[in-house]
Structure formats: structure tokens, C-alpha cells
PDB file of N, CA and C in Angstrom:
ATOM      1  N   UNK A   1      18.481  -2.238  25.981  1.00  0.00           N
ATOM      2  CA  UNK A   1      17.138  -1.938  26.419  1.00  0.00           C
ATOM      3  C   UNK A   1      16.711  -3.019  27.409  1.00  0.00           C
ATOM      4  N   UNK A   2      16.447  -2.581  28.242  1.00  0.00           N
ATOM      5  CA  UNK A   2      16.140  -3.567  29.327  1.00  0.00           C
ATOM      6  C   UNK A   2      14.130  -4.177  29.105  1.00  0.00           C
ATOM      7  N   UNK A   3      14.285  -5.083  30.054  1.00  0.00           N
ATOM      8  CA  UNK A   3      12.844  -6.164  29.526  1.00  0.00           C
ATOM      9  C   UNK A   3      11.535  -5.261  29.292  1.00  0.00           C
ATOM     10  N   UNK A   4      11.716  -4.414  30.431  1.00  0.00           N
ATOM     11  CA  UNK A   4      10.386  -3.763  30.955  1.00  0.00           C
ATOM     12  C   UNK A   4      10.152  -2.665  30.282  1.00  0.00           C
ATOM     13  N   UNK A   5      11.137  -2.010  29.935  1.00  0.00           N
ATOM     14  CA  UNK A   5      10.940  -0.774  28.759  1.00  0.00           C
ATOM     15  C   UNK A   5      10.826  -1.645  27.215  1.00  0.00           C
ATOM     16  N   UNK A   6      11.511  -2.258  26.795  1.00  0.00           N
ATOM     17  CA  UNK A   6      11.204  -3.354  25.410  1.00  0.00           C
ATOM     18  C   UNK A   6       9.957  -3.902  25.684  1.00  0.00           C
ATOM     19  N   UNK A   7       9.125  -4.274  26.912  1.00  0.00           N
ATOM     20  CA  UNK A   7       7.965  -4.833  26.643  1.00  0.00           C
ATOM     21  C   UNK A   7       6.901  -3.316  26.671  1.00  0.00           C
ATOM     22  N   UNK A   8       6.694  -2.106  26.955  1.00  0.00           N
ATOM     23  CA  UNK A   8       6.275  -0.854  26.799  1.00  0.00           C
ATOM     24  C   UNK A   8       6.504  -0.332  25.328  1.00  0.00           C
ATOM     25  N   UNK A   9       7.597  -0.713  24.452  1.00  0.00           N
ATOM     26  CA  UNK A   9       8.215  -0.111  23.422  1.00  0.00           C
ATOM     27  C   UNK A   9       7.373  -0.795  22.722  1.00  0.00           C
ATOM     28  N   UNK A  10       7.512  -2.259  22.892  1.00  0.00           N
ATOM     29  CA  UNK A  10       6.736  -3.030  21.488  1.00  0.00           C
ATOM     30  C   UNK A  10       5.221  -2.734  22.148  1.00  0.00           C
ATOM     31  N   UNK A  11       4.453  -2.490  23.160  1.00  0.00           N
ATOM     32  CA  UNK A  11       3.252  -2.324  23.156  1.00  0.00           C
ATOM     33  C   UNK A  11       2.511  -1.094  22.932  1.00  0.00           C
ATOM     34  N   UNK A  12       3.564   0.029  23.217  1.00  0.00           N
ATOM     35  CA  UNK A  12       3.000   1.387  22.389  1.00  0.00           C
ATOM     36  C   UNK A  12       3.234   0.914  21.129  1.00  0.00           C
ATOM     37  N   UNK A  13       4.225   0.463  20.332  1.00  0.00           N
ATOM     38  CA  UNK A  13       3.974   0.384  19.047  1.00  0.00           C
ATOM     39  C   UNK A  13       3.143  -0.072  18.411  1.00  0.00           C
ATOM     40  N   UNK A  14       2.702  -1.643  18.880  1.00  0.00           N
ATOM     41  CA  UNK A  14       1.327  -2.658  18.513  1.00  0.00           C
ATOM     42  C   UNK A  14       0.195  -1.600  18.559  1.00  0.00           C
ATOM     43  N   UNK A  15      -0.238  -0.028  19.736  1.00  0.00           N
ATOM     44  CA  UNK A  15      -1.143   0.458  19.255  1.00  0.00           C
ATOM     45  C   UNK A  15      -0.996   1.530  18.156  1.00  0.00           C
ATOM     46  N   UNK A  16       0.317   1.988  17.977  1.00  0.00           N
ATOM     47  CA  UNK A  16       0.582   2.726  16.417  1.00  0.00           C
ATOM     48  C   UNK A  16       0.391   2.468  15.445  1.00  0.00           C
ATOM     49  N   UNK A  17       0.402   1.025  15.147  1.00  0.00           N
ATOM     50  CA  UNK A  17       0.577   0.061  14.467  1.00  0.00           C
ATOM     51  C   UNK A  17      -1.144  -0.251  14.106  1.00  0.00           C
ATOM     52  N   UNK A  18      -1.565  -0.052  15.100  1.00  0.00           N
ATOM     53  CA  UNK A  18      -3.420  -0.236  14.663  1.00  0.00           C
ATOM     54  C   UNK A  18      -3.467   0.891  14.363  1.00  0.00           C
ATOM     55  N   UNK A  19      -3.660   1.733  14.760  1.00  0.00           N
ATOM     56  CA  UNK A  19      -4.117   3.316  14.978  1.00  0.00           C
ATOM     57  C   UNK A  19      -3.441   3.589  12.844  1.00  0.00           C
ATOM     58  N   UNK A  20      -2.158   3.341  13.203  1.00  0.00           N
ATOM     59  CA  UNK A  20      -1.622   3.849  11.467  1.00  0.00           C
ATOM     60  C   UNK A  20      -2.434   3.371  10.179  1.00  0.00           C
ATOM     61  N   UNK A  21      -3.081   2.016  11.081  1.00  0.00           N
ATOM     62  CA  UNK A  21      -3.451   1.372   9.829  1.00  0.00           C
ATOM     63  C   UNK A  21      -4.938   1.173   9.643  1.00  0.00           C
ATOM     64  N   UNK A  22      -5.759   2.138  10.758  1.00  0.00           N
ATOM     65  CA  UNK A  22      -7.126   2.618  10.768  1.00  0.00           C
ATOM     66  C   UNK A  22      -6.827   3.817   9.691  1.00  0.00           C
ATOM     67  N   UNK A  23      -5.986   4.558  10.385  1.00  0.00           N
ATOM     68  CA  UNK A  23      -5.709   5.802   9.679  1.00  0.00           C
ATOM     69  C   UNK A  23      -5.472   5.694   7.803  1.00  0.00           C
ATOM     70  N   UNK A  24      -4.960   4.530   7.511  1.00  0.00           N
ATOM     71  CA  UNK A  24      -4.248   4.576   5.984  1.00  0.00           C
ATOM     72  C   UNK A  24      -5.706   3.420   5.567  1.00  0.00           C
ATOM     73  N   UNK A  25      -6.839   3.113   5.937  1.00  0.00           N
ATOM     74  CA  UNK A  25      -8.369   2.635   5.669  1.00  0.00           C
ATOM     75  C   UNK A  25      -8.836   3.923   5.474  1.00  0.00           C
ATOM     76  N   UNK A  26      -8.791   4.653   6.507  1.00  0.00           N
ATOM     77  CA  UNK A  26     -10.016   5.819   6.176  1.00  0.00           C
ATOM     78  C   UNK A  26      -9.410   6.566   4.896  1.00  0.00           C
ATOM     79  N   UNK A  27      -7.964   7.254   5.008  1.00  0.00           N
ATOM     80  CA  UNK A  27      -7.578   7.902   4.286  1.00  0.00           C
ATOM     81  C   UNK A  27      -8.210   7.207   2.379  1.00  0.00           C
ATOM     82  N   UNK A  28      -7.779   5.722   2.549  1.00  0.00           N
ATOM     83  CA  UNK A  28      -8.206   5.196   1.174  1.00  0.00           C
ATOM     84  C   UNK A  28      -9.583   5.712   0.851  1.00  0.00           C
ATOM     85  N   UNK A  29     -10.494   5.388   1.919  1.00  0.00           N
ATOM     86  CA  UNK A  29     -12.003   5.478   1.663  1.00  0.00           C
ATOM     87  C   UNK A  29     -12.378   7.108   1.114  1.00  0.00           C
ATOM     88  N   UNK A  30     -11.577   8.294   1.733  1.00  0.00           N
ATOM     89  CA  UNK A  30     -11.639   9.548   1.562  1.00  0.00           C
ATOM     90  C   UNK A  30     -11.343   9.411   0.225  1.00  0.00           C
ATOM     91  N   UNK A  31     -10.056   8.784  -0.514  1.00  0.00           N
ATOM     92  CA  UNK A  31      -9.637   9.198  -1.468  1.00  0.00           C
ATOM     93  C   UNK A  31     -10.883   8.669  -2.539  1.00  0.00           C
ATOM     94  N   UNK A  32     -11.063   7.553  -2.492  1.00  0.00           N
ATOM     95  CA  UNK A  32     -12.076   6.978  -3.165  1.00  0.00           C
ATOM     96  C   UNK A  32     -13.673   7.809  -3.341  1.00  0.00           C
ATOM     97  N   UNK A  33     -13.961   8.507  -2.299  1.00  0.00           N
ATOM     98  CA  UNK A  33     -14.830   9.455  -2.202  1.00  0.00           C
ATOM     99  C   UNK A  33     -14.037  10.879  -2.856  1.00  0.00           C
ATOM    100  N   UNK A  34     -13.045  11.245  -2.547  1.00  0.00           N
ATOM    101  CA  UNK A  34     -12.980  12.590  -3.289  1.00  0.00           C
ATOM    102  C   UNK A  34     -12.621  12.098  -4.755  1.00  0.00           C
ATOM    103  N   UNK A  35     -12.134  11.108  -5.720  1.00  0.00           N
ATOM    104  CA  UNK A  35     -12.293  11.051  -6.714  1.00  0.00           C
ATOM    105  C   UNK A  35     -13.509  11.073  -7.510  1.00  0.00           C
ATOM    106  N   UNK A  36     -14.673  10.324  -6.670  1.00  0.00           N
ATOM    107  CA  UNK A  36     -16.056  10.451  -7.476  1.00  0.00           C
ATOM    108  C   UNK A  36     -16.589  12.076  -7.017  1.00  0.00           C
ATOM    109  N   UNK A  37     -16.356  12.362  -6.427  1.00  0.00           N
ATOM    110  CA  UNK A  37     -17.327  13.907  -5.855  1.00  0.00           C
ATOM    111  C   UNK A  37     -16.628  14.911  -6.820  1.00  0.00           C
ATOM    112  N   UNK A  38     -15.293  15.679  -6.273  1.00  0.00           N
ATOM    113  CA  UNK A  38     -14.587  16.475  -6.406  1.00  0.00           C
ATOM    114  C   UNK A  38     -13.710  16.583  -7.916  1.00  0.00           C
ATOM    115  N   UNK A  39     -13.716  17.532  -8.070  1.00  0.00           N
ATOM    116  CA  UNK A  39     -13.031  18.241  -9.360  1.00  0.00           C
ATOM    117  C   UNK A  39     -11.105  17.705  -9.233  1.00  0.00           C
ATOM    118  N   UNK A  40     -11.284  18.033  -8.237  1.00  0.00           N
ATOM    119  CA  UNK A  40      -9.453  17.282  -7.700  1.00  0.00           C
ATOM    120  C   UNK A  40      -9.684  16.069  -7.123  1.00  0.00           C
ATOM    121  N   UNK A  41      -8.605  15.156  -7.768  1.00  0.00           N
ATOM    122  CA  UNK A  41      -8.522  13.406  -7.731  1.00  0.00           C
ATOM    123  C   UNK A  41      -7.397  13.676  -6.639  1.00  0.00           C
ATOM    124  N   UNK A  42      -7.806  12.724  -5.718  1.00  0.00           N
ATOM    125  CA  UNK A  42      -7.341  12.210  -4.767  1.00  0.00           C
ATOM    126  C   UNK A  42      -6.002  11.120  -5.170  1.00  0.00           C
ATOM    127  N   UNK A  43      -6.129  10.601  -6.357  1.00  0.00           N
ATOM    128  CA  UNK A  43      -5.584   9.499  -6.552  1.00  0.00           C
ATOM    129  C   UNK A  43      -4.332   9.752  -7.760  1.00  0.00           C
ATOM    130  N   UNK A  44      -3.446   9.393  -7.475  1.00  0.00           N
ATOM    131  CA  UNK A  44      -2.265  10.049  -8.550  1.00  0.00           C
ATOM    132  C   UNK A  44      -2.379   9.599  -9.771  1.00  0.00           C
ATOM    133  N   UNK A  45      -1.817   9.831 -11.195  1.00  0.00           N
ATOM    134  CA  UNK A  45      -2.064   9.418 -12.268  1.00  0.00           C
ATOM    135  C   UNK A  45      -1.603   8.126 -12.507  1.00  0.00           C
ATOM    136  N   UNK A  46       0.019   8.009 -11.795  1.00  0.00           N
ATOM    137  CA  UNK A  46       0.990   6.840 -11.666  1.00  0.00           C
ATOM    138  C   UNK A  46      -0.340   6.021 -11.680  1.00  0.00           C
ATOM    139  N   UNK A  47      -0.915   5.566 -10.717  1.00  0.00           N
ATOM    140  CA  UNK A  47      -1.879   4.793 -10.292  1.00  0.00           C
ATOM    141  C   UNK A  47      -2.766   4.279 -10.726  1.00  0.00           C
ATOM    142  N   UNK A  48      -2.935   5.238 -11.436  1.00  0.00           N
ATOM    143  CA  UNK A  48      -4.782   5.567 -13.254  1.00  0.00           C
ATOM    144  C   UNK A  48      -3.256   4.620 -13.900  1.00  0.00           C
ATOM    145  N   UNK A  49      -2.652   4.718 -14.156  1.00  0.00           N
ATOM    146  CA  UNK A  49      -1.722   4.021 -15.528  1.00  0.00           C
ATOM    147  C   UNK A  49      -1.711   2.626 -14.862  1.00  0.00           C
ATOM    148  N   UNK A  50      -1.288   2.176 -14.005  1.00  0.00           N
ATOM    149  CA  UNK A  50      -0.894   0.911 -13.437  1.00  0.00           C
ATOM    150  C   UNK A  50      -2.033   0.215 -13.380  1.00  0.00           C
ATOM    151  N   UNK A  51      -2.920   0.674 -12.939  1.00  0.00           N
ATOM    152  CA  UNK A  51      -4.574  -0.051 -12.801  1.00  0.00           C
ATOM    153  C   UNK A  51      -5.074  -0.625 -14.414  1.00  0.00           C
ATOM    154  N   UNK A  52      -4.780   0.490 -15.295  1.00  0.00           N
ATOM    155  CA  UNK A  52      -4.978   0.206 -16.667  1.00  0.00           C
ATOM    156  C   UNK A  52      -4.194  -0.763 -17.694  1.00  0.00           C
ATOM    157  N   UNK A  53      -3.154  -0.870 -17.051  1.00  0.00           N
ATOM    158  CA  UNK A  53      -2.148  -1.359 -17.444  1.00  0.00           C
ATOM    159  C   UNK A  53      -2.622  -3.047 -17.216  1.00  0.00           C
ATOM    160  N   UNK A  54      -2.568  -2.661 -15.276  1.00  0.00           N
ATOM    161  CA  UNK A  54      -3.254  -4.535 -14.882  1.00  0.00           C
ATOM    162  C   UNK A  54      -4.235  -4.716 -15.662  1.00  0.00           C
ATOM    163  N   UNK A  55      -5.434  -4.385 -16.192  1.00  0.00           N
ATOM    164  CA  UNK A  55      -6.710  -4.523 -17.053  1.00  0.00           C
ATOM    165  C   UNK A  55      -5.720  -4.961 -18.473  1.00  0.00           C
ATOM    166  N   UNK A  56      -4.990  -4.429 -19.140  1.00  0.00           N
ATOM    167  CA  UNK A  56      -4.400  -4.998 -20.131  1.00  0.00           C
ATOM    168  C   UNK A  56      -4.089  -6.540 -19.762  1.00  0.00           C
ATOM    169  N   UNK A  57      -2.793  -6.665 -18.671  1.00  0.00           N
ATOM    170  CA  UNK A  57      -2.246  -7.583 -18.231  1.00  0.00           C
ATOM    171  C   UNK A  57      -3.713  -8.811 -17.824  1.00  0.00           C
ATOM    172  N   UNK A  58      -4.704  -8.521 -17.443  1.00  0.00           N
ATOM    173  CA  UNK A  58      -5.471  -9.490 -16.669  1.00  0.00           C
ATOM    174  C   UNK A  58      -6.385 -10.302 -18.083  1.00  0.00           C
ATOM    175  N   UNK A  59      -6.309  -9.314 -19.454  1.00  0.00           N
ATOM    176  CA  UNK A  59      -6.858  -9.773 -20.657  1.00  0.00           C
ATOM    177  C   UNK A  59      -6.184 -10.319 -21.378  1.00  0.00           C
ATOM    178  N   UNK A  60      -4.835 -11.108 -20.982  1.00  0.00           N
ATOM    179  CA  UNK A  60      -3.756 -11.333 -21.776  1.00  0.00           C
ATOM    180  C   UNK A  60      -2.898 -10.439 -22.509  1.00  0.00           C
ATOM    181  N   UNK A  61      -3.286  -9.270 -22.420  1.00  0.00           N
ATOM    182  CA  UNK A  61      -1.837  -8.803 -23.338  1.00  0.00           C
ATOM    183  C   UNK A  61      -0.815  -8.255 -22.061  1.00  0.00           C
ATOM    184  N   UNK A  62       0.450  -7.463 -23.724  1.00  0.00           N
ATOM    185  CA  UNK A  62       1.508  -6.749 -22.462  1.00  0.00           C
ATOM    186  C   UNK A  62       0.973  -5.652 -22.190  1.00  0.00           C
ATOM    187  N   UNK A  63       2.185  -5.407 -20.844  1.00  0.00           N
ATOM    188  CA  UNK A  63       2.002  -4.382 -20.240  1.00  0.00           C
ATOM    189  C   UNK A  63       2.316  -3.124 -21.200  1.00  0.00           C
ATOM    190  N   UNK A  64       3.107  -3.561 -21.921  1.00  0.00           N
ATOM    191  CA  UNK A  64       4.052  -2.600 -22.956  1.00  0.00           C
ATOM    192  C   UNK A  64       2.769  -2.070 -24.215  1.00  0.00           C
ATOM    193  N   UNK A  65       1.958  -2.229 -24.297  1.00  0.00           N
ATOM    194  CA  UNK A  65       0.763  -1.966 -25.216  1.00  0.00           C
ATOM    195  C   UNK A  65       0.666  -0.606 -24.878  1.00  0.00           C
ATOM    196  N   UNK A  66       0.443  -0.426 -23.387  1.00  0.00           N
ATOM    197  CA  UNK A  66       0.835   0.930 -23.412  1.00  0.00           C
ATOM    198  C   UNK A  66       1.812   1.944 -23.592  1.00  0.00           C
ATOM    199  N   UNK A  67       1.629   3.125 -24.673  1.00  0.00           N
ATOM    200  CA  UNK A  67       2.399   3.810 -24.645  1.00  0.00           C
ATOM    201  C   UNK A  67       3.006   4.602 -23.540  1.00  0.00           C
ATOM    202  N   UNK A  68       2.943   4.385 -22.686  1.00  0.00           N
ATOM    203  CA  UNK A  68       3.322   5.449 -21.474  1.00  0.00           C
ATOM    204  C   UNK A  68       3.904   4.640 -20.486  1.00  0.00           C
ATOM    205  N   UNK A  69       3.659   3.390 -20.285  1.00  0.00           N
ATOM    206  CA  UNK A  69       4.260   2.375 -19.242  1.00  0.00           C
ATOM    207  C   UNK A  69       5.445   2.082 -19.700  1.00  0.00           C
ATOM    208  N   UNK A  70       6.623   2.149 -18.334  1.00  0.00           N
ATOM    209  CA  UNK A  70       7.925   1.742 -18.523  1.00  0.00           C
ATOM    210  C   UNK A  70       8.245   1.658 -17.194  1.00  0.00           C
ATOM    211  N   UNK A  71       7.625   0.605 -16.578  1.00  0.00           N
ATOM    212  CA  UNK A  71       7.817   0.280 -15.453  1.00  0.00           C
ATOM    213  C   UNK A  71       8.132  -1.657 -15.372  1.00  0.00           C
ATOM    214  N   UNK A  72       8.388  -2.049 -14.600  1.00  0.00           N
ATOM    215  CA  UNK A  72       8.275  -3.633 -14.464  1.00  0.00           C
ATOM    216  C   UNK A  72       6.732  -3.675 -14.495  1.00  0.00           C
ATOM    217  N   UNK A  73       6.850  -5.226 -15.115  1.00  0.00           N
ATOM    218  CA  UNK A  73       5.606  -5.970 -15.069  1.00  0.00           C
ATOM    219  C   UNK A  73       4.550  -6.534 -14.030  1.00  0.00           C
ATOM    220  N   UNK A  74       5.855  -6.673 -13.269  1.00  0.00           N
ATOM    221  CA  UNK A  74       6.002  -7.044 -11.913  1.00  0.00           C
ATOM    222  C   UNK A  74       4.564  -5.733 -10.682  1.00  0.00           C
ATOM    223  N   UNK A  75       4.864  -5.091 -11.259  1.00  0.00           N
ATOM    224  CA  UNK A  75       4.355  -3.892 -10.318  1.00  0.00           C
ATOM    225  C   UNK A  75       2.894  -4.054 -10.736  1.00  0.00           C
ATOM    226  N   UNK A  76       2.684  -4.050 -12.438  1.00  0.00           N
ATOM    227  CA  UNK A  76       1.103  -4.369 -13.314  1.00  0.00           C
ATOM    228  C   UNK A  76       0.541  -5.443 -12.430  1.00  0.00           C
ATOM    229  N   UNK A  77       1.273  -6.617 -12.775  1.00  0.00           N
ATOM    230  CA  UNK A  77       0.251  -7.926 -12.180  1.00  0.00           C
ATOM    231  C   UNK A  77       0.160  -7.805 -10.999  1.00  0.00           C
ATOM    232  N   UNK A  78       0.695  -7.506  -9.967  1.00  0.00           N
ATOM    233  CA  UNK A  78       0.575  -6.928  -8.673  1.00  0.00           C
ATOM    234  C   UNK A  78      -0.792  -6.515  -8.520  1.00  0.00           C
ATOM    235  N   UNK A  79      -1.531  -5.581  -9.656  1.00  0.00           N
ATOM    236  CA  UNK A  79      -2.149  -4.522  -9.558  1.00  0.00           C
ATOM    237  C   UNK A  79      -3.564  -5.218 -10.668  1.00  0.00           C
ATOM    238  N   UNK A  80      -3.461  -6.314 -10.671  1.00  0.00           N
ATOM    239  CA  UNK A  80      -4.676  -7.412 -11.354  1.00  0.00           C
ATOM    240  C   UNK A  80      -5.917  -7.449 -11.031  1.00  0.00           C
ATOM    241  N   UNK A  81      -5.838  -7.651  -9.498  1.00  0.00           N
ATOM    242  CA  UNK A  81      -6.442  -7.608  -9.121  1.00  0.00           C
ATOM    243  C   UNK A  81      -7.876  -6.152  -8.832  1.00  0.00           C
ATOM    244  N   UNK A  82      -6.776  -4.761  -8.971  1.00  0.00           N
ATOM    245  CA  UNK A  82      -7.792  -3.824  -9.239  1.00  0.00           C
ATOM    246  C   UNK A  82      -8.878  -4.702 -10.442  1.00  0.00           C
ATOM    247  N   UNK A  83      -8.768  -5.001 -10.762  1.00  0.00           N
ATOM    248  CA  UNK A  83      -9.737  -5.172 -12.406  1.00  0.00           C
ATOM    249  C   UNK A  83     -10.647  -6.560 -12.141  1.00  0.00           C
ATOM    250  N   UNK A  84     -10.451  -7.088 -10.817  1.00  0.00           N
ATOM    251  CA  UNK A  84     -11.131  -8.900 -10.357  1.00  0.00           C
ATOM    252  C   UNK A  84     -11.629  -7.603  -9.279  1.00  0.00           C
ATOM    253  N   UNK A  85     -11.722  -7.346  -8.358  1.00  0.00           N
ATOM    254  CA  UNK A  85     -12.365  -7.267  -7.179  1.00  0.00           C
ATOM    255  C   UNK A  85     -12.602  -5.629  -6.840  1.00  0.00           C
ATOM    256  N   UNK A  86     -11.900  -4.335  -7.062  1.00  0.00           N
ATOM    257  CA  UNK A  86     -12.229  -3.477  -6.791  1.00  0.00           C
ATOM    258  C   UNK A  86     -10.120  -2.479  -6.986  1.00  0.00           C
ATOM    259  N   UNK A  87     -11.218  -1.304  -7.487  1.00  0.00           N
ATOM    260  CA  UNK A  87     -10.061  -0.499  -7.779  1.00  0.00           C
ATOM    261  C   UNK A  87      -9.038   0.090  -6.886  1.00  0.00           C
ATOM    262  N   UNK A  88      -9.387  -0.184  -5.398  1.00  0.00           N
ATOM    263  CA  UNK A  88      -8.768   0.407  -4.684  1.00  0.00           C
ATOM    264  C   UNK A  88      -7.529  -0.878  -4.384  1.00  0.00           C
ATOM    265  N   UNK A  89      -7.572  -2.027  -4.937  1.00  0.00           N
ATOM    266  CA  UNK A  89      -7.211  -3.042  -4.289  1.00  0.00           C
ATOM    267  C   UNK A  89      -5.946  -2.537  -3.900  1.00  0.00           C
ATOM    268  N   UNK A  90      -4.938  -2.330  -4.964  1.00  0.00           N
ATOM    269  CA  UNK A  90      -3.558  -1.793  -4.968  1.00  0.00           C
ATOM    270  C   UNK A  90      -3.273  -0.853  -3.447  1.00  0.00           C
ATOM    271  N   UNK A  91      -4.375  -0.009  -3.294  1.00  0.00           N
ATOM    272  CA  UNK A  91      -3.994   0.850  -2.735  1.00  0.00           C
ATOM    273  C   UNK A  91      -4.019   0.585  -1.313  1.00  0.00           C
ATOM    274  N   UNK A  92      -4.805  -0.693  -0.648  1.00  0.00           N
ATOM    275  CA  UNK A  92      -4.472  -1.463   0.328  1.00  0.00           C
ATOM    276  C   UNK A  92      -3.536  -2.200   0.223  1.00  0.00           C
ATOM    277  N   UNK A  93      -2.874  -2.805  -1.046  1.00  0.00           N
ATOM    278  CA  UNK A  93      -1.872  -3.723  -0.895  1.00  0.00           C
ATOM    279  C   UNK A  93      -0.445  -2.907  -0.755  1.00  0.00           C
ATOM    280  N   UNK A  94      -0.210  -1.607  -1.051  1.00  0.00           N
ATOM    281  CA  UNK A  94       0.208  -0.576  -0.735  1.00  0.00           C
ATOM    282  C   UNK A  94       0.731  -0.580   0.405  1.00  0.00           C
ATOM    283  N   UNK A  95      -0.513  -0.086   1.282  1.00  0.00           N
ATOM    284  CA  UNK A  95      -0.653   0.518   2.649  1.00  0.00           C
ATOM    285  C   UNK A  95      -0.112  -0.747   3.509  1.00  0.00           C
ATOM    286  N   UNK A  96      -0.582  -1.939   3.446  1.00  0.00           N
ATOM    287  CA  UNK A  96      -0.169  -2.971   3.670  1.00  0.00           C
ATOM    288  C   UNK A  96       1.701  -3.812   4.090  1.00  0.00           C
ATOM    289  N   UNK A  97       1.753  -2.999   2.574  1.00  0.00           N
ATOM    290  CA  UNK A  97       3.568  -3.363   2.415  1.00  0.00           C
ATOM    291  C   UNK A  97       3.862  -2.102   3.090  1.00  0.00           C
ATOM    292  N   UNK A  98       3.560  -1.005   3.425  1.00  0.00           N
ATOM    293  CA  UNK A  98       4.300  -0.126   4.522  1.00  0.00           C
ATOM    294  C   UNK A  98       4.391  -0.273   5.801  1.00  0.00           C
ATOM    295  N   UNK A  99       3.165  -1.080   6.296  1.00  0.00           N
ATOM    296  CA  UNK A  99       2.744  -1.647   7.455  1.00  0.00           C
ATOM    297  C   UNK A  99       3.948  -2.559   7.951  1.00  0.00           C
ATOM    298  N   UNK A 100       3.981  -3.542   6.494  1.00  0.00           N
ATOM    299  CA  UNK A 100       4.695  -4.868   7.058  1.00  0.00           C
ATOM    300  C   UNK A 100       6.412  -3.858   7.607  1.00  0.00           C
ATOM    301  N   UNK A 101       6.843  -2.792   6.402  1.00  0.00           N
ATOM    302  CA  UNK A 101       8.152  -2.994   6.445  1.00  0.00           C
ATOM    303  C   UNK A 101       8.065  -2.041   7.883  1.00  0.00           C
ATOM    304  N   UNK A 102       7.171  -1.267   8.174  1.00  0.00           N
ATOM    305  CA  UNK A 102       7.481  -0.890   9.526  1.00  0.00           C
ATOM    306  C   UNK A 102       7.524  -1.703  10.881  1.00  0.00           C
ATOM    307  N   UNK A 103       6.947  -3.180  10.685  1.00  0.00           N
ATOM    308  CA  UNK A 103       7.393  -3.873  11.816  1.00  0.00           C
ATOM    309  C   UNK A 103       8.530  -4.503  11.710  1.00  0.00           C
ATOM    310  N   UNK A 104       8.644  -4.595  10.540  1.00  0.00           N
ATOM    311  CA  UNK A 104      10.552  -5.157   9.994  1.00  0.00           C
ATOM    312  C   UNK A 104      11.018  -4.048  10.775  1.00  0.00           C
ATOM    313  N   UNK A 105      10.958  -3.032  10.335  1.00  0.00           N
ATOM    314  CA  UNK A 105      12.084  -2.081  11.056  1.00  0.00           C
ATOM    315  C   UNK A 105      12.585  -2.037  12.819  1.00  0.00           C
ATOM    316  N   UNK A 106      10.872  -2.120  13.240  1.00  0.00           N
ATOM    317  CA  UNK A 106      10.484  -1.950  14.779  1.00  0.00           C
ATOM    318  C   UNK A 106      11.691  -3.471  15.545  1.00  0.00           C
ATOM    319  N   UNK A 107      11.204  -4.693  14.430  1.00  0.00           N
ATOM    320  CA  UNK A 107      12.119  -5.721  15.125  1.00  0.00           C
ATOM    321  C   UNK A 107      13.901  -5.782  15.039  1.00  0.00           C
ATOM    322  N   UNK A 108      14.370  -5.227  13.697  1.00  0.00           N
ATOM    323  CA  UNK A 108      15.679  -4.963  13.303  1.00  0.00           C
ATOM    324  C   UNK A 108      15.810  -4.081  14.590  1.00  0.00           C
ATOM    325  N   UNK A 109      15.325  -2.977  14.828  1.00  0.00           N
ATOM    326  CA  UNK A 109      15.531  -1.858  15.669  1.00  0.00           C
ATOM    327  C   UNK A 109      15.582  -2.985  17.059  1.00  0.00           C
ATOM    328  N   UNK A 110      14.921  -3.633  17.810  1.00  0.00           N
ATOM    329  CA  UNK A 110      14.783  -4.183  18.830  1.00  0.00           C
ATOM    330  C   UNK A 110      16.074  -5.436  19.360  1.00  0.00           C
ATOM    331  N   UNK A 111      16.276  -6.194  18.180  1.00  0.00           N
ATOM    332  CA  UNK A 111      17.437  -6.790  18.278  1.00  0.00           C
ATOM    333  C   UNK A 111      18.239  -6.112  17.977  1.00  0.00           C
ATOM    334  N   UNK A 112      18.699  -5.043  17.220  1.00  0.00           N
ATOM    335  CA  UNK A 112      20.008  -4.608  17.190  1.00  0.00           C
ATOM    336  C   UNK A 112      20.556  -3.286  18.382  1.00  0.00           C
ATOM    337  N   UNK A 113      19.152  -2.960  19.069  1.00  0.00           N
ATOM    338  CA  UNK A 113      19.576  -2.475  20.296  1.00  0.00           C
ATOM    339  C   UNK A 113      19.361  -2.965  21.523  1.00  0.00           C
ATOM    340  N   UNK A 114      19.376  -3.957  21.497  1.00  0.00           N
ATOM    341  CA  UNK A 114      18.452  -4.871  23.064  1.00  0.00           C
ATOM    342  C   UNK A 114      19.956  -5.074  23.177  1.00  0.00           C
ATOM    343  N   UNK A 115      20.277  -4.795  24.691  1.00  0.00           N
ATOM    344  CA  UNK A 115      21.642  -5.853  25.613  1.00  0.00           C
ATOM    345  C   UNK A 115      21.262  -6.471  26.502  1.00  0.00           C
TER     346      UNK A 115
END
């Protein structure tokens, strides 16, 4: 890939890259609104368990108290923070780690095809 198209490549991406991650804000805020309004939850159950789970985890106990969790712990305390600051937290820290691994990819992709 030559300079001038690699410097076009990474700068359309830098605005995908905003644009995706306006897009995965609003989408949260929708979901957060269609769970309180609407008869259909926006928000998967996985998610209702893990949040509940961190609320266990953030009061000292295990994660394992729950009958239904059989996941790492790892994923609960992650998810602590729903229960300190707001329920959606996870679901930005989420959106977040998709963000990051798509610029991992964008740069793997850039050095392993740049000559």
C-alpha cells in the first residue's frame, strides 16, 4: 500500500471509528430507554445475570451463589461496577473492547499489508 492511499485508509477509518462509536452510545441509550418503556427488553438476560451476579461479587460474596452462573469470575467483577455507578456500565465497557479490537485489527491489517 503505498503512503498516500495508507494515509486516506487510516483517515476514512478514524471517521468510522467515530461515527461506530456515536452509533454503539445511542444504540445503548435506546436500549436503556426501551427496557424502561416497552414490554420487550432491549437488553439480553446473559446481561440481567452478570449485573446481578457483580452486585453479589461487589457485597463480598461468590459469584457461584448463583444458581445459574457458570461463567468466569473474571467477566462478574468486570461488571462491578454496574452496581457503583450505573447499569449500563458493562455495556459501554463492551462497546469499548470492540472499538479497541477493531483498531488492533485496522493496524495488524496495515503492517501486514504495507510494502
Amino acid at each position: 500500500m503505498r503512503t498516500v492511499e495508507k494515509a486516506v485508509f487510516i483517515a476514512s477509518h478514524d471517521s468510522e471509528v467515530s461515527i461506530s462509536a456515536i452509533f454503539r452510545f445511542v444504540i445503548i441509550l435506546y436500549s436503556e430507554w426501551q427496557d424502561v418503556n416497552t414490554e420487550v427488553k432491549y437488553t439480553d438476560v446473559d446481561y440481567i445475570l452478570f449485573s446481578d451476579v457483580a452486585s453479589l461479587m461487589a457485597s463480598g460474596k461468590s459469584p457461584y451463589m448463583s444458581s445459574t452462573y457458570r461463567y468466569s469470575p473474571l467477566l462478574a467483577f468486570l461488571l462491578v461496577p454496574n452496581t457503583i455507578f450505573h447499569r449500563c456500565w458493562g455495556k459501554f465497557l463492551f462497546s469499548a473492547q470492540e472499538e479497541t479490537a477493531d483498531l488492533l485489527f485496522v493496524q495488524w491489517f496495515l503492517r501486514s499489508f504495507s510494502a
